[in-house]
Protein backbone atom coordinates (compact mmCIF):
# COMPACT_ATOMS: atom_id res chain seq x y z
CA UNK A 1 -65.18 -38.03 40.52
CA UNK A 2 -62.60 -37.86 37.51
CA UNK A 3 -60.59 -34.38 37.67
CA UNK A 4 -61.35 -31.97 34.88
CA UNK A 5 -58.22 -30.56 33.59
CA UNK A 6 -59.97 -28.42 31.12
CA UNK A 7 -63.88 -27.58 31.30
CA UNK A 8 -65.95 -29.06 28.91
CA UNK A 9 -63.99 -31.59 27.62
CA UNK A 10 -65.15 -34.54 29.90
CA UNK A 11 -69.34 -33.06 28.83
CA UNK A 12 -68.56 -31.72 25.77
CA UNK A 13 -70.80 -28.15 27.08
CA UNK A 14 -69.00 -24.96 26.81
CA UNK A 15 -68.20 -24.32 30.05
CA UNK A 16 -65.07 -22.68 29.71
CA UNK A 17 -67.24 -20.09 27.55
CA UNK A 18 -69.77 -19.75 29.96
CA UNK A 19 -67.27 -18.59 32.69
CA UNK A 20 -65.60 -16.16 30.74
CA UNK A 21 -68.87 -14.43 30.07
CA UNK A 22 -69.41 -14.72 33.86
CA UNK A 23 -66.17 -13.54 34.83
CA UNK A 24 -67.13 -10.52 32.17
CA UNK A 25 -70.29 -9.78 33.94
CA UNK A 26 -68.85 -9.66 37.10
CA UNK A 27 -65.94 -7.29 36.10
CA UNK A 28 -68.69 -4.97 35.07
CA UNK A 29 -68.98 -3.86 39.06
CA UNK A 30 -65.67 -2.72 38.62
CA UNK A 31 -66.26 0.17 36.04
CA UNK A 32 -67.67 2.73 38.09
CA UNK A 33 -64.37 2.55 40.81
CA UNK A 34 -62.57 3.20 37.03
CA UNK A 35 -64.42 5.92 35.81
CA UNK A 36 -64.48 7.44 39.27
CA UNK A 37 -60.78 7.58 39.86
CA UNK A 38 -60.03 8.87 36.16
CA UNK A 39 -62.52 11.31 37.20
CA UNK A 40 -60.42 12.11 40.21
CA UNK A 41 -57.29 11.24 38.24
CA UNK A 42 -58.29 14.41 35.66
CA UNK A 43 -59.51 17.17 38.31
CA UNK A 44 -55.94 15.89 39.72
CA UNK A 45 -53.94 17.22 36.47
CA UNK A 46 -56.32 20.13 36.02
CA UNK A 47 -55.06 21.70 39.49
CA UNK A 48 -51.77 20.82 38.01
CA UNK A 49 -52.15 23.05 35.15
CA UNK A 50 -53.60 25.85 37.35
CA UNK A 51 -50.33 25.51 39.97
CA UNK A 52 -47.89 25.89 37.17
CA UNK A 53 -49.78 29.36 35.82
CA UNK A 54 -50.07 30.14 39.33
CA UNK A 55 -46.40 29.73 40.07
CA UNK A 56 -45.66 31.46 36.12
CA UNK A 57 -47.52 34.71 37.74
CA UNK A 58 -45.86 34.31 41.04
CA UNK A 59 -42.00 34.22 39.83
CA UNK A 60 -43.56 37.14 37.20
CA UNK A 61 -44.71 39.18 40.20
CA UNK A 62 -41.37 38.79 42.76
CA UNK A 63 -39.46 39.87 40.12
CA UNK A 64 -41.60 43.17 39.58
CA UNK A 65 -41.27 42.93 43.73
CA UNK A 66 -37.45 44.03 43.10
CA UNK A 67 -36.17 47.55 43.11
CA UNK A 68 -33.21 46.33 40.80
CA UNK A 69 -35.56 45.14 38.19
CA UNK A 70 -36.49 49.14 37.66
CA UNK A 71 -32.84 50.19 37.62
CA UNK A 72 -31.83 47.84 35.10
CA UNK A 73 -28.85 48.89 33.08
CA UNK A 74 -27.96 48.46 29.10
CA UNK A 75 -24.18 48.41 28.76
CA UNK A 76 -21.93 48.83 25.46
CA UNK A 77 -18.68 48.78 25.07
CA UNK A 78 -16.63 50.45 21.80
CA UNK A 79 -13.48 48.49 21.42
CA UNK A 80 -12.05 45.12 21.05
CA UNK A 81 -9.20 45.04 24.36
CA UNK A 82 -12.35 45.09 27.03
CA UNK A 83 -15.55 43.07 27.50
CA UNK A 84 -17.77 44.52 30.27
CA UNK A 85 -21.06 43.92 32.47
CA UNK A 86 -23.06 45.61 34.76
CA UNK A 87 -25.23 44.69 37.80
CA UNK A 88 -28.12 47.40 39.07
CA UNK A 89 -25.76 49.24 41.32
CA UNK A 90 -23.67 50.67 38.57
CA UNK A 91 -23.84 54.37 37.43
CA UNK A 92 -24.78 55.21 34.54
CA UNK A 93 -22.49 57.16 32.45
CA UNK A 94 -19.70 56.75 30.02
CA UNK A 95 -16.23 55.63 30.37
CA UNK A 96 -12.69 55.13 28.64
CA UNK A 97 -10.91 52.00 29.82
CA UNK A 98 -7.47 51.75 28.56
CA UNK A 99 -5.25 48.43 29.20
CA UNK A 100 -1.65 49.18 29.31
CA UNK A 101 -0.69 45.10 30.48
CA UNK A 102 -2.61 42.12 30.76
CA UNK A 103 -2.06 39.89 34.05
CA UNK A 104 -0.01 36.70 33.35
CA UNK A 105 1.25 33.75 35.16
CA UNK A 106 4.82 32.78 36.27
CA UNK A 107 6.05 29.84 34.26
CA UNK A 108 9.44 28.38 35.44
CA UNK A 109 11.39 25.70 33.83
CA UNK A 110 14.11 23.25 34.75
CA UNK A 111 17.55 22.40 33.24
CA UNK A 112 17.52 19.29 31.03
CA UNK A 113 17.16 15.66 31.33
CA UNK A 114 17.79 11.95 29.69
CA UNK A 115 14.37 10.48 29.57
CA UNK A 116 14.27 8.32 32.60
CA UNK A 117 16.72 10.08 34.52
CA UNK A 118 16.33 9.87 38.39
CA UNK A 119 16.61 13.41 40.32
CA UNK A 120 17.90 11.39 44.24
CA UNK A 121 15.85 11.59 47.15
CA UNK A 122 14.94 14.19 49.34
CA UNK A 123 12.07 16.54 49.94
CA UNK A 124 11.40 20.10 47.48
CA UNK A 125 9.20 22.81 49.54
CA UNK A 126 6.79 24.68 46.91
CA UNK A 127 4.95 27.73 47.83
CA UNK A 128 3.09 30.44 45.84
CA UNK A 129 0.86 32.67 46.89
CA UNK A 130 -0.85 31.77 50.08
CA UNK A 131 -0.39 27.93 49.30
CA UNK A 132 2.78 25.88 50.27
CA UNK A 133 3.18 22.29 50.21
CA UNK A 134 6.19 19.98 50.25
CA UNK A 135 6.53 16.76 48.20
CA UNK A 136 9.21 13.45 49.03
CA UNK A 137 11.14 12.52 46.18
CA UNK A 138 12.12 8.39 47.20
CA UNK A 139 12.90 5.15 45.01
CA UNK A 140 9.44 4.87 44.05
CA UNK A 141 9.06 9.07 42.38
CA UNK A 142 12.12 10.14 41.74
CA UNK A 143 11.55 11.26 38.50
CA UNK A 144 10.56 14.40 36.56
CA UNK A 145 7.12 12.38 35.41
CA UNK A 146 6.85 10.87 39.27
CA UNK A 147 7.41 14.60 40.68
CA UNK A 148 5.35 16.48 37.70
CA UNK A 149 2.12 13.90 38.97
CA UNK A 150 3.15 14.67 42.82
CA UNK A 151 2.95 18.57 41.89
CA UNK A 152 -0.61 18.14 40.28
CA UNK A 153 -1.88 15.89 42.72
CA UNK A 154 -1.81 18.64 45.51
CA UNK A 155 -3.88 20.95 43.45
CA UNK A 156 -2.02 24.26 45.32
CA UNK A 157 -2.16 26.26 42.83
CA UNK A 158 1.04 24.84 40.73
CA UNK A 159 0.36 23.23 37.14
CA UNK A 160 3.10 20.76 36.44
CA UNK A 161 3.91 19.50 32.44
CA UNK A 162 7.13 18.22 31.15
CA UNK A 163 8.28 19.38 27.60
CA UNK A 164 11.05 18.00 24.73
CA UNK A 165 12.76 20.53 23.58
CA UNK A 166 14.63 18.45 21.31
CA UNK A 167 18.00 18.57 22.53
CA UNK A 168 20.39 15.75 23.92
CA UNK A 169 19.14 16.29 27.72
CA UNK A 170 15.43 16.84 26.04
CA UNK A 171 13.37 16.03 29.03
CA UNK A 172 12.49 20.01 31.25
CA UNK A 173 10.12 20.17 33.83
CA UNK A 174 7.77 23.17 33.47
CA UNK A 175 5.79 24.54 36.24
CA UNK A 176 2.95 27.53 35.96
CA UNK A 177 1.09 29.02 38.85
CA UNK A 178 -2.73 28.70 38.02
CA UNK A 179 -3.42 32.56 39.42
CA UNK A 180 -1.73 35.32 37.21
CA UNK A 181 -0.63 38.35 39.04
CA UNK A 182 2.61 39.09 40.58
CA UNK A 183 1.66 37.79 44.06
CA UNK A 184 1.46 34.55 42.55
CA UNK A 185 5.00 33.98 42.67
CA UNK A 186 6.53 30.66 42.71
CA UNK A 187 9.20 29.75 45.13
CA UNK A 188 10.90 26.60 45.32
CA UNK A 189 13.72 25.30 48.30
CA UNK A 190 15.40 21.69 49.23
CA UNK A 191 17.80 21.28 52.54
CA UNK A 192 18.98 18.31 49.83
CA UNK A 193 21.97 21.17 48.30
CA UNK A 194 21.48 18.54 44.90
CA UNK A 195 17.97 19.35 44.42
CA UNK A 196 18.43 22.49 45.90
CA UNK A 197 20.62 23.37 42.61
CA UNK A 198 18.32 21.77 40.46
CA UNK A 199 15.19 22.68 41.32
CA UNK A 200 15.50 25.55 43.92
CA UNK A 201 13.70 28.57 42.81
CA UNK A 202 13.82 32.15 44.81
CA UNK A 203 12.37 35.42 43.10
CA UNK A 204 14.37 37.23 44.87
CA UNK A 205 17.52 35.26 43.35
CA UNK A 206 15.84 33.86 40.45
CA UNK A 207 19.98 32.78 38.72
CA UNK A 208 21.11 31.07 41.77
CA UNK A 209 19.86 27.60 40.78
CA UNK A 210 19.39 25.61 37.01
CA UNK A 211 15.15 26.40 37.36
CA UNK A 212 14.95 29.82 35.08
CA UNK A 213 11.87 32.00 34.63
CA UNK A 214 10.80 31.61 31.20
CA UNK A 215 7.33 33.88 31.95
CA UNK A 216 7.46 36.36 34.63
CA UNK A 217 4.16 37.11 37.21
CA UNK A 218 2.13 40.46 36.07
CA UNK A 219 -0.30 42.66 37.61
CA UNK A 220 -2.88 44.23 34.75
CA UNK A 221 -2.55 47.87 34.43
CA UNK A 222 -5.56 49.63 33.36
CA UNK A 223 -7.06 52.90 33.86
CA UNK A 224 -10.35 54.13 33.64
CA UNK A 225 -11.29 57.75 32.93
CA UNK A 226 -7.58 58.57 33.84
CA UNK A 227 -7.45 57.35 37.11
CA UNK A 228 -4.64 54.17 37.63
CA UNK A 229 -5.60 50.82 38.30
CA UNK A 230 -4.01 47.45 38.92
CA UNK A 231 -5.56 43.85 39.28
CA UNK A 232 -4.17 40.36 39.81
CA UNK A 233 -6.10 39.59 37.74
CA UNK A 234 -7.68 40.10 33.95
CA UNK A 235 -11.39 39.85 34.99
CA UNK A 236 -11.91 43.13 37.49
CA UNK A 237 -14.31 43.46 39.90
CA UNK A 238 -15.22 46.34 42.17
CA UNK A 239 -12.66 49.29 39.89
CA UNK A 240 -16.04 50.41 38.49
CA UNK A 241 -18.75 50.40 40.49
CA UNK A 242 -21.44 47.67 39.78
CA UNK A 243 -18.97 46.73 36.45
CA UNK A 244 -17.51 43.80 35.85
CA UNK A 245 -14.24 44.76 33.29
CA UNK A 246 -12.72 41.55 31.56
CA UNK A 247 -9.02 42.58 29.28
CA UNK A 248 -8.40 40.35 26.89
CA UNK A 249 -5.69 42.29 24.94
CA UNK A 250 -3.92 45.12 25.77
CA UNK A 251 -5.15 48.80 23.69
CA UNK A 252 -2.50 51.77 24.75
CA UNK A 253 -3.47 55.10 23.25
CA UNK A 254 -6.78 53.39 21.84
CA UNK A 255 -8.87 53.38 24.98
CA UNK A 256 -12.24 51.12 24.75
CA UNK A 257 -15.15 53.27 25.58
CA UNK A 258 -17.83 51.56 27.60
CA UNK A 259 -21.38 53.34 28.18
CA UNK A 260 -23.97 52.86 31.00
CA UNK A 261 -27.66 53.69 30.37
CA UNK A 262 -30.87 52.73 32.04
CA UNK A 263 -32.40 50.02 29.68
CA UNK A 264 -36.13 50.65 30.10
CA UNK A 265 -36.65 47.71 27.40
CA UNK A 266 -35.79 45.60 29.87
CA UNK A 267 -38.01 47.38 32.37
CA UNK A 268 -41.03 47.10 30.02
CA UNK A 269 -39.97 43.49 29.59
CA UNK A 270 -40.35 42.43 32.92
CA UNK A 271 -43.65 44.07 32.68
CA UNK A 272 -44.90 42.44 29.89
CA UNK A 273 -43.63 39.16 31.27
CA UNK A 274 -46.35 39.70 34.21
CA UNK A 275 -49.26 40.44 32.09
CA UNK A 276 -48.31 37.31 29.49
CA UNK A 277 -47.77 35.43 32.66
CA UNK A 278 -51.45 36.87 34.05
CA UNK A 279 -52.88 36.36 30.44
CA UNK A 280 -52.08 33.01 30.65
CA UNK A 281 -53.08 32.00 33.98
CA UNK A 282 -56.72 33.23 32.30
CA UNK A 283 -56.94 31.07 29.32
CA UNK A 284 -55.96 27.78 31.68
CA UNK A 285 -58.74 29.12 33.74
CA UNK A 286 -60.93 29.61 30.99
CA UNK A 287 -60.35 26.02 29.62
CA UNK A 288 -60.82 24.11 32.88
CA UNK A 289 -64.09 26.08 33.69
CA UNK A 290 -65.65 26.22 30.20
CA UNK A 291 -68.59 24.28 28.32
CA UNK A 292 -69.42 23.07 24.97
CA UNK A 293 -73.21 23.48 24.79
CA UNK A 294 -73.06 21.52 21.58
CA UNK A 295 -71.09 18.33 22.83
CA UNK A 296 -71.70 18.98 26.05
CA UNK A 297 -67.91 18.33 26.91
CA UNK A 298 -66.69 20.10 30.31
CA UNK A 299 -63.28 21.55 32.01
CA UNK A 300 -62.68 19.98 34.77
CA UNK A 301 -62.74 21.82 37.36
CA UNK A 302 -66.37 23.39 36.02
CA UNK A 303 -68.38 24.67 38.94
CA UNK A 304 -65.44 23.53 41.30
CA UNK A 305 -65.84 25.73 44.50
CA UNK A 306 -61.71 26.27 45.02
CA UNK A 307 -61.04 27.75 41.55
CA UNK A 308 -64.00 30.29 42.38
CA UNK A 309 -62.25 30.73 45.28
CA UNK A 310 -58.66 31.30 43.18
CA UNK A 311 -60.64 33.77 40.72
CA UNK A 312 -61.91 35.63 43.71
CA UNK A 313 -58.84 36.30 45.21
CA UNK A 314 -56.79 37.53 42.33
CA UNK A 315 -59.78 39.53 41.15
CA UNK A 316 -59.31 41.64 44.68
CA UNK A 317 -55.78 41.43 44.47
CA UNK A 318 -55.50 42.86 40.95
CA UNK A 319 -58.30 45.65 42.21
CA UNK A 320 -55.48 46.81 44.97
CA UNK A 321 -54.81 50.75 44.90
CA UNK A 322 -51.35 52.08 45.46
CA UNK A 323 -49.89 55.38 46.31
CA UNK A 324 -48.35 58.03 44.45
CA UNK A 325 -49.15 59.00 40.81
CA UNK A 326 -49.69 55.59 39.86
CA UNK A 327 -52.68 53.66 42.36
CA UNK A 328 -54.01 51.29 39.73
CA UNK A 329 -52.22 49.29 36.57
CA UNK A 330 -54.59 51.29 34.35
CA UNK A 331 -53.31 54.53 35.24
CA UNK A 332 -49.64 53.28 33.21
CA UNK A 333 -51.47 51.87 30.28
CA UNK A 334 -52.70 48.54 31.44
CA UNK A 335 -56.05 47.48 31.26
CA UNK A 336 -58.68 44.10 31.51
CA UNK A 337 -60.24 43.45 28.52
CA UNK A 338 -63.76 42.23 28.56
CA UNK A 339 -62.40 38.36 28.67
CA UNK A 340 -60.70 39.05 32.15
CA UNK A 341 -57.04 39.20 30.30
CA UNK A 342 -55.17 42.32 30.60
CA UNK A 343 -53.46 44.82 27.95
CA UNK A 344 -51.17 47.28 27.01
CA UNK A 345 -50.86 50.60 25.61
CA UNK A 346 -47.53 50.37 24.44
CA UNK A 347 -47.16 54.23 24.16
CA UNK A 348 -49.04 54.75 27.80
CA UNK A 349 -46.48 52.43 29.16
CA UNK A 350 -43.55 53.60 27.26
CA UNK A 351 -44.42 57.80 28.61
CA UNK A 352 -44.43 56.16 32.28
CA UNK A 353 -41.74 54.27 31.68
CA UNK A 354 -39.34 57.00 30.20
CA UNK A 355 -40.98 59.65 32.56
CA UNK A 356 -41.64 58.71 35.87
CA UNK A 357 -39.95 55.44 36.57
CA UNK A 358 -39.89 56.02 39.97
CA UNK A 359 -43.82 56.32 40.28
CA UNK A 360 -43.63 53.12 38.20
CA UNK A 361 -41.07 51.38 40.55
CA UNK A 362 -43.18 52.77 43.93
CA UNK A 363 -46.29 51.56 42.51
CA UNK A 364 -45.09 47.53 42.13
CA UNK A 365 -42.54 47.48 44.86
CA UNK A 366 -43.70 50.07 47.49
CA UNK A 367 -41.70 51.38 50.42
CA UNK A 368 -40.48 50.09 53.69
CA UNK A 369 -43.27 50.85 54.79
CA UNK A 370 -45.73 49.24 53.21
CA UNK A 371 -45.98 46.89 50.28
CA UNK A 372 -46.41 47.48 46.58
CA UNK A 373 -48.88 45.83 44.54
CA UNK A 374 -46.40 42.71 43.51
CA UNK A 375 -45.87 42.19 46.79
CA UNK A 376 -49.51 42.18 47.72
CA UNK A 377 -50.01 40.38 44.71
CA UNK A 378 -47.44 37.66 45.63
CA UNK A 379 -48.89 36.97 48.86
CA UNK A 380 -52.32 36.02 47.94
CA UNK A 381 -50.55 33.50 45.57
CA UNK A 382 -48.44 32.15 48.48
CA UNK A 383 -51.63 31.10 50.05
CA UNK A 384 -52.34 29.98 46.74
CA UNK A 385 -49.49 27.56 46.40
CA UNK A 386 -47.79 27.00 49.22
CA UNK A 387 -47.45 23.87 51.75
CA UNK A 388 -51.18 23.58 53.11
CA UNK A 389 -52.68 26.59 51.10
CA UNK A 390 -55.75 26.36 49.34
CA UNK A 391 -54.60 24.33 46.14
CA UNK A 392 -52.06 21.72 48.81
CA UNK A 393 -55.61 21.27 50.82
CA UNK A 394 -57.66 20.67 47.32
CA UNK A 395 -55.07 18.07 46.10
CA UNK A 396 -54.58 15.95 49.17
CA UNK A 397 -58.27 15.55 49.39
CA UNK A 398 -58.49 14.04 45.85
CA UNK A 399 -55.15 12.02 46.53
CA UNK A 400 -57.03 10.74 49.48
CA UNK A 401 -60.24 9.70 47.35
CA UNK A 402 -57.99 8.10 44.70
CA UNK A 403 -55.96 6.15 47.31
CA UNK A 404 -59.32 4.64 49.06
CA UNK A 405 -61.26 4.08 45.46
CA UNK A 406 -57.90 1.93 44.67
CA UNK A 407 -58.53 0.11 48.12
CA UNK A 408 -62.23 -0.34 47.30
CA UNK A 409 -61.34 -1.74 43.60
CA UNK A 410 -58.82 -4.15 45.42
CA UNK A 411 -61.53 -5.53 47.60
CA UNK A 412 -63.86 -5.53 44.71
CA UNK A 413 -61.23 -7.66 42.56
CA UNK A 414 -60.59 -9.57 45.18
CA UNK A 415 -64.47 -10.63 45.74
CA UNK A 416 -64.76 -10.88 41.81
CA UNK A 417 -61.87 -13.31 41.69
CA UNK A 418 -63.26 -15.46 44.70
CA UNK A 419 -66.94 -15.76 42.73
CA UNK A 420 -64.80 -16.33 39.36
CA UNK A 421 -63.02 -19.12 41.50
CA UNK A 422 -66.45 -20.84 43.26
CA UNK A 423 -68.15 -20.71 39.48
CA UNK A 424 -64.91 -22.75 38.33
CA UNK A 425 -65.34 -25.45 41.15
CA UNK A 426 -68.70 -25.92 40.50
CA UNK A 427 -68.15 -26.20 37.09
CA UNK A 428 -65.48 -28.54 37.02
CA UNK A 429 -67.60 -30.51 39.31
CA UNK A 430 -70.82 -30.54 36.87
CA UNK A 431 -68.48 -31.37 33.99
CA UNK A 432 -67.63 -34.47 35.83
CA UNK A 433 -70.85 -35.19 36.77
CA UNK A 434 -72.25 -34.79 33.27
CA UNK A 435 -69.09 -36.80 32.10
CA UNK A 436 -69.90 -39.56 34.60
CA UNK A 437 -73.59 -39.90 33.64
CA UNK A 438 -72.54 -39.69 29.72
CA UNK A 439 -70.18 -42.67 30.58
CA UNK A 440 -73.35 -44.58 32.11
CA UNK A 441 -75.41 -44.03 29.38
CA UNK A 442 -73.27 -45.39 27.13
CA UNK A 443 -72.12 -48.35 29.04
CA UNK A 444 -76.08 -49.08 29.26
CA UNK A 445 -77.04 -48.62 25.81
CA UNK A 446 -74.05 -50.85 24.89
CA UNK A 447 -75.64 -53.39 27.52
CA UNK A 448 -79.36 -53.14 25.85
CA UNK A 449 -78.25 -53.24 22.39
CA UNK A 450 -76.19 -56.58 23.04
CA UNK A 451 -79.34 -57.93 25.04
CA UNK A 452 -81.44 -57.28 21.97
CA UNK A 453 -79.03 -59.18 19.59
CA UNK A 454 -79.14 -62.17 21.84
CA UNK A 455 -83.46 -62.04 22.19
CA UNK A 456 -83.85 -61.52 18.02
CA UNK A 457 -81.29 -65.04 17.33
């Protein structure tokens, strides 16, 4: 038979039509593997939404899990010389800082030089602080911008530049310790007595060679409440307890006044932030469980047997009692509403707060002994969220169902695309057969007309 490059043609039917619809029909055994996995696709993203509330209340209740949180300090400082912060071991109280010197760097600076000029050879020893390092000066560096890129390259704690200073030899090499403080100290020494006078550099004998001290190394001197203090350095740590003191100018007989106070705003704060983060968690519960009766449109996870199982759990786990003067939330001013969310009364909270912060602190963080109610709290959502918990086990199953369904609509394409394929063949083939027996029919009519022209002369 003829090949059939394109159905139809050769019998003029609409075969090419036909198979599409086919094909169409066919594809039809695909939709329920579709709908299926979006279904599975959806519940999917709903647990999504649920983990990420779930982990919101989590990080909400470790931090109500830490003592620090309840001895949270407000800081202010009165002055412009002195910046200051505080971390939850600091004392509260009120204190005069006074800078009398800030900490600086040593700068040292060379003679001067033609641009160009070559130094000779030989090899410079740097040291300052607790770094040394030496550097070769050869054919190939020996030159102040060849030895300022040596210095820099070591990255010991020397910062090399070259300035013009406009005169006749304008070319100095400059050289500034990256630490201030005065055991930052520079010290430079050659066995080359050339570079030795040029470049040598001894704070003990800081004239003996052309490399002057333009900046000298400084300690800060500070005191605080009276009492003497030095530091290598302008940002102070551990000369207040828990404070963190940066000078940034220097205020003799003007001392900056700095005052500590427990900031129960940020207390309540971290409170609130656990209820909003609770309140939340509710509402994405609320959505993926609820139903229009009107459209009849559904959460996802409506009737699902693990987010029962989730609501169970933190319903106990919000039920805990503590000890002390404080068992329950509701004894500080929190309540649940009638929707399952929780609220405050600001001024409840506030007395409990302000009065008996340690009752507050005992009743979310406990005691060595035993575990507060964010710690409780933060457990049950560990078996919540974590590797293998309740949500991991709910989620692999569905990845599992979504990974086979995808298998199942592979095989199910596949077998679609073999009957598409069969339908063709025996299309093509009829197209050629009708194409054929069109040709015949033709050729004989042709033959009988011509046969009747001859009979009729």
């Amino acid at each position: 038979m003829p090949t059939i490059t394109s159905l139809g043609v050769g019998s003029g039917l609409d075969l090419s039509g036909l198979l599409d619809e086919l094909e169409k029909a066919e594809s039809v055994k695909l939709e329920p593997i579709t709908e299926q996995r979006a279904s599975y696709k959806a519940k999917l993203s709903a647990f999504g939404k649920l983990e990420n509330a779930l982990d919101s209340l989590r990080e909400a209740a470790t931090a109500l899990d830490d003592s620090e949180t309840f001895q949270a300090l407000s800081s202010q400082m009165q002055g412009d010389a002195v910046s200051a912060s505080a971390d939850s071991t600091a004392v509260p109280g009120r204190y005069q800082v006074e800078v009398t010197a800030l900490a600086q760097s040593q700068t040292l600076a060379s003679g001067g030089f033609e641009e160009a000029a070559e130094l000779g050879t030989g090899e410079l020893a740097f040291s300052v602080g607790e770094e040394a390092f030496s550097i070769t000066l050869d054919a190939d560096n020996n030159t102040l911008e060849g030895l300022r890129d040596a210095i820099n390259a070591e990255g010991a704690g020397i910062s090399a530049s070259i300035i013009n200073d406009g005169s006749a030899t304008p070319q100095r090499l400059v050289l500034t310790a990256t630490e201030t403080g005065e055991t930052n100290q520079i010290a430079i020494s050659s066995t080359n007595a050339a570079l030795q006078t040029t470049f040598g550099f001894d704070p003990a004998a800081p004239a003996a060679g052309d490399m002057r001290q333009t900046v000298a190394a400084q300690n800060a001197q500070l005191s605080v409440n009276g009492i003497a203090i030095t530091s290598t350095s302008n940002h102070v740590e551990g000369a207040l307890q828990g404070v963190t003191l940066d000078l940034t100018a220097t205020n003799e007989g003007a001392a900056d006044t700095l005052t500590l106070s427990r900031d129960d705003a940020a207390i309540k704060g971290s409170i609130e932030g656990f209820v909003k983060a609770y309140n939340s968690l509710q509402g994405t519960m609320s959505n993926l469980t609820s139903f229009d009766v009107e459209t009849g449109a559904a959460g996802e996870l409506l009737g699902n047997s693990t987010l029962r199982g989730v609501e169970s759990q933190l319903r106990n786990a919000m039920g805990d009692v503590g000890e002390g003067d404080y068992g329950l939330l509701s004894n500080m001013g929190i309540s649940l509403a009638l929707d399952g969310t929780l609220e405050i009364d600001d001024e409840a909270l506030d007395e409990a707060i302000e009065g008996n912060l340690d009752s507050v602190s005992a009743f979310f963080v406990g005691s060595e002994e035993q575990g507060g109610f964010a710690a409780n709290l933060e457990t049950v959502l560990g078996s919540l969220l974590e590797d293998g918990g309740t949500l991991d086990t709910a989620t692999s199953g569905i990845d599992t169902s979504i990974e086979r369904l995808g298998e199942r609509y592979t095989r199910m394409q596949e077998s679609i695309d073999a009957t598409v394929d069969r339908y063709r063949t025996q299309f093509a083939d009829l197209d050629s057969l009708v194409s054929q027996m069109n040709s015949t029919s033709s050729y004989l009519t042709q033959q009988f007309d011509s046969l009747n022209t001859q009979l009729n002369q």
